[in-house]
Protein backbone atom coordinates (compact mmCIF):
# COMPACT_ATOMS: atom_id res chain seq x y z
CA UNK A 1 -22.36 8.79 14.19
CA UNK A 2 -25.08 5.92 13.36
CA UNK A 3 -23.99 3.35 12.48
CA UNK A 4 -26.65 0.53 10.61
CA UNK A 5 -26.41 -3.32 11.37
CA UNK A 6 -26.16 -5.75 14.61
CA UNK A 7 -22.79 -4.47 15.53
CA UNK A 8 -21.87 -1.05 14.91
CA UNK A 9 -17.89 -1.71 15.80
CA UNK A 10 -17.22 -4.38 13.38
CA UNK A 11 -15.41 -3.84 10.83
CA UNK A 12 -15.27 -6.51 8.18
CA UNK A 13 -12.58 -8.06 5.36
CA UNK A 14 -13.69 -8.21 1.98
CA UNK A 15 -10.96 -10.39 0.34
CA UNK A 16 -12.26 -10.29 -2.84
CA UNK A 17 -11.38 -6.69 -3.12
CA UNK A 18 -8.79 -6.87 -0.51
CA UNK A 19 -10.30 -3.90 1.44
CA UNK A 20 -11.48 -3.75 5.07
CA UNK A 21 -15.11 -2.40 4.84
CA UNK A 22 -17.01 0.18 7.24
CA UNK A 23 -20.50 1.00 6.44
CA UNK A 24 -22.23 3.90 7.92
CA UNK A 25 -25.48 5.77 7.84
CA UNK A 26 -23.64 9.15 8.66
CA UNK A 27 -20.06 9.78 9.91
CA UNK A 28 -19.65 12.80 12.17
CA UNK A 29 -16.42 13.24 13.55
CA UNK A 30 -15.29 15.83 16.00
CA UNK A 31 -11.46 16.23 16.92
CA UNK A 32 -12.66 18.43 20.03
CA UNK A 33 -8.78 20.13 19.07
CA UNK A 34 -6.53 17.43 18.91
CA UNK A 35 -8.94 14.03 18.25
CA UNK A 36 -7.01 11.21 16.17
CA UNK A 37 -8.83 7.93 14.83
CA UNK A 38 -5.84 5.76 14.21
CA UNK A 39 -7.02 2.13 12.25
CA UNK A 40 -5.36 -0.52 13.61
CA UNK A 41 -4.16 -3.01 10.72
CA UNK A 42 -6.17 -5.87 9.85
CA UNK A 43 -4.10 -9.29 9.67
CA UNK A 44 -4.35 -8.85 6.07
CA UNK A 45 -3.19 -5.58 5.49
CA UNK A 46 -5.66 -4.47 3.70
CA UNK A 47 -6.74 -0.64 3.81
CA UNK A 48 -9.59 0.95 4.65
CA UNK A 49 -13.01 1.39 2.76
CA UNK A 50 -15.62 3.98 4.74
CA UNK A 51 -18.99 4.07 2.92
CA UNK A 52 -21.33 6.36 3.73
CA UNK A 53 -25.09 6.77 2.75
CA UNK A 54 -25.91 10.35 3.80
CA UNK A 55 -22.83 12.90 4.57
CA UNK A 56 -19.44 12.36 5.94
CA UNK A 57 -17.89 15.45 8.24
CA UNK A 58 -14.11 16.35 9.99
CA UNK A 59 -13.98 18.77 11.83
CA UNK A 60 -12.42 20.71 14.64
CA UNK A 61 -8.90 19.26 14.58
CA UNK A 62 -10.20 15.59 13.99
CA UNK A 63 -7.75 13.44 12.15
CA UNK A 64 -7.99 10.20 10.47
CA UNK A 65 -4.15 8.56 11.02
CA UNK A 66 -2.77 5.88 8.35
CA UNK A 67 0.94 7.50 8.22
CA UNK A 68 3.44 4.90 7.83
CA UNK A 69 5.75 3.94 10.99
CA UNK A 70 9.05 5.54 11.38
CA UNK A 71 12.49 3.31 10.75
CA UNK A 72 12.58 0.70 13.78
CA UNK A 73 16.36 0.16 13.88
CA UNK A 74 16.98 -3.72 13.96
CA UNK A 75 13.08 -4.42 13.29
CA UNK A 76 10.84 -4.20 10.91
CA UNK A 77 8.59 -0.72 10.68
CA UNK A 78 5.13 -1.80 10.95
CA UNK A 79 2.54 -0.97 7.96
CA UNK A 80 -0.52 0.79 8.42
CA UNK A 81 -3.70 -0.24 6.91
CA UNK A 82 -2.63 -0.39 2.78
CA UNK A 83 0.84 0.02 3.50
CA UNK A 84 3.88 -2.31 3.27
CA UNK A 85 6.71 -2.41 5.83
CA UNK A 86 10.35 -0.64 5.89
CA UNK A 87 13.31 -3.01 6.00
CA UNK A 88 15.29 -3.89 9.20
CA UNK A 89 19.06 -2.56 9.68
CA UNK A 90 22.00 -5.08 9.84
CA UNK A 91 22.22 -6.40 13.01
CA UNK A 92 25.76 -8.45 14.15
CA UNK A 93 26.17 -11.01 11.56
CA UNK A 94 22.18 -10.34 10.27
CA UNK A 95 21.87 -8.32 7.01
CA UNK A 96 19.45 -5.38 6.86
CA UNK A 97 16.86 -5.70 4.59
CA UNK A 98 15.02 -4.20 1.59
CA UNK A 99 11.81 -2.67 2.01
CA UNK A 100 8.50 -3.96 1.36
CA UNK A 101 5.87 -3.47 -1.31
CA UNK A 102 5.69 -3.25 -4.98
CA UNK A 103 7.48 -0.24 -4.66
CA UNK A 104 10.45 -1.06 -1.78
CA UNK A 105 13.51 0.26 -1.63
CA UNK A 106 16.31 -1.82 -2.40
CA UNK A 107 19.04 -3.20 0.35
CA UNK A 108 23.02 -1.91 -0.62
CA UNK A 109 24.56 -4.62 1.97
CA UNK A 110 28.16 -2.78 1.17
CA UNK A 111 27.57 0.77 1.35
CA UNK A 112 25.32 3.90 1.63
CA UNK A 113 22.25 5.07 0.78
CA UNK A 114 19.58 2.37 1.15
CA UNK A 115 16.48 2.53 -1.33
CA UNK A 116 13.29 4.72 -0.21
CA UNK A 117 10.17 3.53 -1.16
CA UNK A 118 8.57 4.79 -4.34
CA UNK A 119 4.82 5.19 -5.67
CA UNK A 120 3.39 8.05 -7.76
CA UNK A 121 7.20 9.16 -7.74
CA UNK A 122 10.41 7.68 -7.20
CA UNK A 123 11.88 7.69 -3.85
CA UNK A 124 16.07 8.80 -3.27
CA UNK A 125 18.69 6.28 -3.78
CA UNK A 126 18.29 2.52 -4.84
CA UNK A 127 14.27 3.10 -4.80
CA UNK A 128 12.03 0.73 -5.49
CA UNK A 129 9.46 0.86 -9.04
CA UNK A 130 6.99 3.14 -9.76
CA UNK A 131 3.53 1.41 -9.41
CA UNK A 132 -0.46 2.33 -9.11
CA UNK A 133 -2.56 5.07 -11.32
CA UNK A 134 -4.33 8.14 -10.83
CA UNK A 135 -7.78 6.66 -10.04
CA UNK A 136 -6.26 4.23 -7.26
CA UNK A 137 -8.25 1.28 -8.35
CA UNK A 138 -7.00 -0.86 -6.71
CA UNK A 139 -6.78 0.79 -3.47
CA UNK A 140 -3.12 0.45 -2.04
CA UNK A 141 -0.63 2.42 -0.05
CA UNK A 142 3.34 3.44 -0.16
CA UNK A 143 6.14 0.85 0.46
CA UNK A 144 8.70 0.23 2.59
CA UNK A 145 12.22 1.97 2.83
CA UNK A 146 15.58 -0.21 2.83
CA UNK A 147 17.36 -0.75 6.27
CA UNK A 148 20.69 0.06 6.67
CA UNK A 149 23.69 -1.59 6.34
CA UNK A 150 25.35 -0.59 9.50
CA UNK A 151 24.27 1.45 12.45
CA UNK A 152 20.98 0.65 13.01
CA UNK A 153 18.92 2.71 10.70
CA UNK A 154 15.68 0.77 9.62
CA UNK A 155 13.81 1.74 7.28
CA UNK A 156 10.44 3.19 7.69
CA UNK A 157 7.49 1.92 6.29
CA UNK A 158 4.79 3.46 3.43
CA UNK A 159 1.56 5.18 4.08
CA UNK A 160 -1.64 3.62 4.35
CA UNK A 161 -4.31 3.87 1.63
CA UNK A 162 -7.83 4.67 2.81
CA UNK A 163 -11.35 5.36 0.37
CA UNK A 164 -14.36 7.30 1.65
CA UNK A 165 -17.24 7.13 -0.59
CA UNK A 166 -20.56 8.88 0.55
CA UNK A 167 -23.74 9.21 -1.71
CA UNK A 168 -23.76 13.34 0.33
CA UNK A 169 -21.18 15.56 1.07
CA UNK A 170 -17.78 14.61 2.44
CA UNK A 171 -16.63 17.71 4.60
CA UNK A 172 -13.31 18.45 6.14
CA UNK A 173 -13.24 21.80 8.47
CA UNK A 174 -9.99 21.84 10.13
CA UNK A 175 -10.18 18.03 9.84
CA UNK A 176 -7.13 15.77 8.46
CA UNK A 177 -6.76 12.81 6.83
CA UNK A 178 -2.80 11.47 6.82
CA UNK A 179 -1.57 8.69 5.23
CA UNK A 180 2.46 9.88 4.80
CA UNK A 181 5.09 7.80 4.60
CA UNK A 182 7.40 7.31 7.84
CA UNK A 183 10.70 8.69 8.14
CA UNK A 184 13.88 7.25 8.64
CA UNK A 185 16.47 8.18 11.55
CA UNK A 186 18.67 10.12 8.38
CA UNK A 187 17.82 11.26 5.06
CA UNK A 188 17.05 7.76 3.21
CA UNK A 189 15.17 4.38 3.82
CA UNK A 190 11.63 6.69 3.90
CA UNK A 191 8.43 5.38 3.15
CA UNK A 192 6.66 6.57 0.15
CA UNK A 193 3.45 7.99 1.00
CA UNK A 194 0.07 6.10 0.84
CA UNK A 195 -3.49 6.81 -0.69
CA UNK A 196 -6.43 9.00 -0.14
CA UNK A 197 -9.22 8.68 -2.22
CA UNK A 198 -12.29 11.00 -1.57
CA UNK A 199 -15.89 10.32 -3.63
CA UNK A 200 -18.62 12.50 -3.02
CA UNK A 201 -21.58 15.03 -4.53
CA UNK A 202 -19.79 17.14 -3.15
CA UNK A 203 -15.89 17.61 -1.41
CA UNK A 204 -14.95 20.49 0.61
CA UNK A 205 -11.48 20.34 1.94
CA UNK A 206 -11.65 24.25 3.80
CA UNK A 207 -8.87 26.47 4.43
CA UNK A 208 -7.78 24.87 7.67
CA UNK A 209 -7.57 21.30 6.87
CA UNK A 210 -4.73 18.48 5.34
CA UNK A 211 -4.82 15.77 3.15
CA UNK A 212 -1.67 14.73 3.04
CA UNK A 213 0.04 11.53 1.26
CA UNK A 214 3.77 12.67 0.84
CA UNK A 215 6.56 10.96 1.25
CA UNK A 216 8.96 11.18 4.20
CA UNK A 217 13.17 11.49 4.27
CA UNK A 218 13.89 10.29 0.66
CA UNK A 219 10.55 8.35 0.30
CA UNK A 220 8.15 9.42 -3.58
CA UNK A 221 4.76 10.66 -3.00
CA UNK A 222 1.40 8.84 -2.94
CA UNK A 223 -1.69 9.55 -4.36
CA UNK A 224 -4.94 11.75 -3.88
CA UNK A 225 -7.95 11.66 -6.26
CA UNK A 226 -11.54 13.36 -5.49
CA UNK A 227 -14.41 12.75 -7.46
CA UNK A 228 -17.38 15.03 -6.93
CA UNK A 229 -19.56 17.10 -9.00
CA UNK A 230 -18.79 19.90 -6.76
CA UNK A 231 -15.16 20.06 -5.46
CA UNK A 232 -13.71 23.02 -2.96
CA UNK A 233 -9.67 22.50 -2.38
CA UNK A 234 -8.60 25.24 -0.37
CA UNK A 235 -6.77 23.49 2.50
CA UNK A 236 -3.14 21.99 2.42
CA UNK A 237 -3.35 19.10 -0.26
CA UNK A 238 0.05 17.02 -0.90
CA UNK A 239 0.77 16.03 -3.38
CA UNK A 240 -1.32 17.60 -5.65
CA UNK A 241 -4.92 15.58 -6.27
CA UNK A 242 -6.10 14.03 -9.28
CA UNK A 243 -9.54 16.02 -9.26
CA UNK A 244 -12.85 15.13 -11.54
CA UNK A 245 -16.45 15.27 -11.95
CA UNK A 246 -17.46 10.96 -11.65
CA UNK A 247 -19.47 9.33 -13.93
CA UNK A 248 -23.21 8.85 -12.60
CA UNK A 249 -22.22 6.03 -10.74
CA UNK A 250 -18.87 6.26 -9.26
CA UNK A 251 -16.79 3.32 -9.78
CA UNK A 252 -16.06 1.78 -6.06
CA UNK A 253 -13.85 -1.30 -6.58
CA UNK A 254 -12.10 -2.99 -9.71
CA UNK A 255 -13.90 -3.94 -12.23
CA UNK A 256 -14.11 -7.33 -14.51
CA UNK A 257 -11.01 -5.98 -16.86
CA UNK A 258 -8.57 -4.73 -14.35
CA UNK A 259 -5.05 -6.88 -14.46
CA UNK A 260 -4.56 -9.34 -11.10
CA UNK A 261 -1.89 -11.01 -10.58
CA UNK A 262 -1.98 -14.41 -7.91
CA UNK A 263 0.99 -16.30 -6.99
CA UNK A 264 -0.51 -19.72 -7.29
CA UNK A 265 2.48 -21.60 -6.05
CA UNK A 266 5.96 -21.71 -5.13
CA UNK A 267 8.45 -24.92 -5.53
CA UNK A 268 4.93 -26.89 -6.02
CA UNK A 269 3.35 -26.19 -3.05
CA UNK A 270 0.31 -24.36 -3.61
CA UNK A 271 -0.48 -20.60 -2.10
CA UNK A 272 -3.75 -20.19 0.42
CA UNK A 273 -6.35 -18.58 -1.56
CA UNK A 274 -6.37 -15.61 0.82
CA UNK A 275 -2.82 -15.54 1.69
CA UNK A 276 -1.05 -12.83 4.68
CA UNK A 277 2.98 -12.78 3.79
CA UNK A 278 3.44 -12.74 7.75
CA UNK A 279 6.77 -13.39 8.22
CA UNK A 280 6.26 -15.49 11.57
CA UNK A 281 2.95 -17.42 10.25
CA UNK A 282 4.29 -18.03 6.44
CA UNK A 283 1.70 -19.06 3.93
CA UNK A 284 3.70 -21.70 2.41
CA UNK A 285 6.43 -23.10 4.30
CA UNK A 286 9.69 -24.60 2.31
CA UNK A 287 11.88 -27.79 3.16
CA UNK A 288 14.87 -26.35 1.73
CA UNK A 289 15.88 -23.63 0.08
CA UNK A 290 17.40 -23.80 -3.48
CA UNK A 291 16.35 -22.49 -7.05
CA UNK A 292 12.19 -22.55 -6.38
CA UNK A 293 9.70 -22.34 -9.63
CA UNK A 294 7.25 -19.68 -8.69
CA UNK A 295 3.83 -19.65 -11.02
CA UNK A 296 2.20 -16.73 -11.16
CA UNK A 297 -1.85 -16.64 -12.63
CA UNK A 298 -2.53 -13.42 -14.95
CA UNK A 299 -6.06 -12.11 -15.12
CA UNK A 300 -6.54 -9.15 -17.91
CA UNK A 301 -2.70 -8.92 -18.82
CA UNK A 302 -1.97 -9.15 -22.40
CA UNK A 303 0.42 -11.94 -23.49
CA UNK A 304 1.49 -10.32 -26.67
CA UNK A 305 4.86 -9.45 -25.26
CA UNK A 306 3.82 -5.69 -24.59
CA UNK A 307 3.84 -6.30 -20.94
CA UNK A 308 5.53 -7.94 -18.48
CA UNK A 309 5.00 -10.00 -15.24
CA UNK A 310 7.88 -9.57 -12.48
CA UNK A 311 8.04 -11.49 -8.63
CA UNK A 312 10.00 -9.92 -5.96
CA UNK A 313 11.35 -11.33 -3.38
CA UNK A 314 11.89 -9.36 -0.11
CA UNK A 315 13.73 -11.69 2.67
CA UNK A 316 13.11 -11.25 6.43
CA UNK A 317 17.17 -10.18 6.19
CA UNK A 318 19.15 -10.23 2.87
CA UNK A 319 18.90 -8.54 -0.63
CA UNK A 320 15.89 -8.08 -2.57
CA UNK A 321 15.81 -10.13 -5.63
CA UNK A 322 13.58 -10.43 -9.30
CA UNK A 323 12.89 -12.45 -11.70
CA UNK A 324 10.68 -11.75 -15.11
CA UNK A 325 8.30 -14.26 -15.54
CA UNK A 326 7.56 -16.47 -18.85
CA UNK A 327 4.52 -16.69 -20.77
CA UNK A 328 3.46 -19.73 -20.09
CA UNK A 329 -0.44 -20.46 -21.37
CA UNK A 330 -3.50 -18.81 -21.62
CA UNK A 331 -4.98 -15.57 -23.09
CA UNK A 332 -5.16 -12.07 -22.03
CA UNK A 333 -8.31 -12.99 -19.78
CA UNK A 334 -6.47 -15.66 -18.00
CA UNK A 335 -2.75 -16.84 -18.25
CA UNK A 336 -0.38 -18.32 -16.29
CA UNK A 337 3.21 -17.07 -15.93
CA UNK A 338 5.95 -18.69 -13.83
CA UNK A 339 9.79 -17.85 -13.38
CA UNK A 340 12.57 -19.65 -10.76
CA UNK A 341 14.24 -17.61 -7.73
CA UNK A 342 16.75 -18.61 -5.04
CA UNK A 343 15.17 -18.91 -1.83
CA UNK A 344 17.57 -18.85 1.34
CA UNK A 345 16.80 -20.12 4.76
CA UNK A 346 14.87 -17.58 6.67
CA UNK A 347 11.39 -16.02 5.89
CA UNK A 348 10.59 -14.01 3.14
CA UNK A 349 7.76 -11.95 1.60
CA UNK A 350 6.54 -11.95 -2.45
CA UNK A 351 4.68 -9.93 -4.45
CA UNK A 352 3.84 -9.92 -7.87
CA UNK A 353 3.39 -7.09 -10.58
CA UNK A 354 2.47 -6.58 -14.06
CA UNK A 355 3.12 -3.38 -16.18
CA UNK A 356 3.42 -1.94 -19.41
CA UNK A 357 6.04 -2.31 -20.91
């Protein structure tokens, strides 16, 4: 490999586009039979962006590793890069708990089966919403299965979501790239499977080699997409890519129009601008719990009542909860939205998500 700049390990946060960044000259890697290159999450979350100036190459068994983590019993499953966490099981007087992500599995505190984690396609049970598109802009991964009930079954979390983007030719010969959701310890509370998004002249993904972004015991597939003038899919490819020739310049990252959502504030304390949802560091921390008025900024999302703005509210332990936002101000370019949810003592994770309606 050459790698160009001071430092040729660092890898570095972008949190504009919410992406942790690796730029290379070339990017060789040999497996040497069994070699795995497994990212280790960035506080954030975010996943992972490789760009490449010359030619990008897998071979010989070498695998790049962003499958989601398997159900954890009492604990939470930890995300890979992109990903979102499964849900803990119940745990004495403790509820179990949904999973996380746009697309988590809900939490059945009364009986069987827990949510799996949904994406491209729904996951089994109470699953979660189906989120994303076929071009993956923005770049994110599966979510989370449900924990649980009883027992001890956690749920597992989704796959990662990782982009490679090289101005050459990207190259897999018995080379792998998974990003898979985990599996729970039965049939349900899987992770849906994460992203994999491959831009080159030219894609070769031989006869020997995996992309894989599946979902695991219950959990609904990711995504793939390849863009490349010249594409050869021979090798195991699941689910099925989203495949096409790119426009003369590829687009990398979101551009002006795309809908983002920010949750501004909660109960009227305001959110960080680059906030973490770490459960044991929060970004905004409560008094009291109580009905909360959560204010949501819209960029790009019409306000014409043809779409709609939702929060969800995943506790540390308990049931997942929703509320659809109101219209507030604003235009399609930039509008704010706010709704009121009951927030419980404990820790808790939110995300917000606009859609069609």
């Amino acid at each position: 490999m050459e790698y160009p700049g001071p430092d040729p390990r660092a890898r570095r946060l972008d949190p504009v586009q919410w992406a942790v960044v690796f730029k290379f000259t070339s990017f060789g890697y040999n497996g040497l039979g069994s070699g795995v290159i497994q990212f280790t999450p960035h506080p954030s979350g975010a996943p992972v962006v490789i760009l490449v100036q010359q030619d990008v190459s897998i071979n010989n068994g070498g695998t790049l590793y962003l499958q989601g983590s398997n159900g954890n019993g009492y604990a939470l499953a930890a995300a890979p890069p992109g990903g979102f966490r499964g849900g803990a099981a119940a745990f004495g007087s403790l509820p179990g708990a949904a999973g996380f992500g746009p697309g988590g599995g809900n939490y059945d505190p009364i009986s069987d089966p827990p949510g799996s984690g949904s994406f491209a396609t729904s996951g089994t049970g109470p699953s979660g919403a189906l989120y994303g598109n076929a071009s993956i802009i923005p770049l994110i991964g599966g979510s989370g299965g449900a924990g649980r009930y009883a027992h001890g079954y956690g749920g597992a979390s989704g796959g990662g979501a990782i982009m490679i983007a090289a101005q050459g030719t990207i190259s897999l010969t018995s080379g792998r790239i998974y990003a898979y959701g985990g599996s729970s310890s039965w049939s349900f509370g899987g992770g849906s499977g994460g992203a994999i998004r491959l831009i080159g002249n030219t894609v070769i993904v031989d006869a020997t080699s995996t992309l894989a972004a599946n979902g695991v015991a219950g959990g609904g597939d990711g995504r793939i997409r390849v863009e490349a003038n010249t594409r050869t899919l021979s090798g195991s490819v699941v689910p099925p890519p989203s495949a096409i020739t790119p426009n003369q310049t590829p687009q990398i990252w979101p551009d002006s129009t795309t809908p983002r959502l920010e949750i501004v504030s909660v109960g009227g304390t305001n959110a960080p601008a680059d906030p973490r949802s770490n459960l044991f560091q929060p970004d905004i921390e409560l008094n009291e719990g109580g009905q909360k008025t959560v204010v949501v900024h819209a960029y790009n999302v019409p306000t014409d009542g043809t779409w709609q703005v939702q929060v969800r509210l995943t506790p540390r332990n308990g049931k997942e909860s929703f509320v659809t936002c109101t219209y507030v101000s604003g235009n399609q370019g930039s509008s704010i939205w706010q709704g009121s949810l009951n927030f419980d003592v404990g820790s808790a994770a939110m995300i917000a998500r606009a859609h069609r309606l």
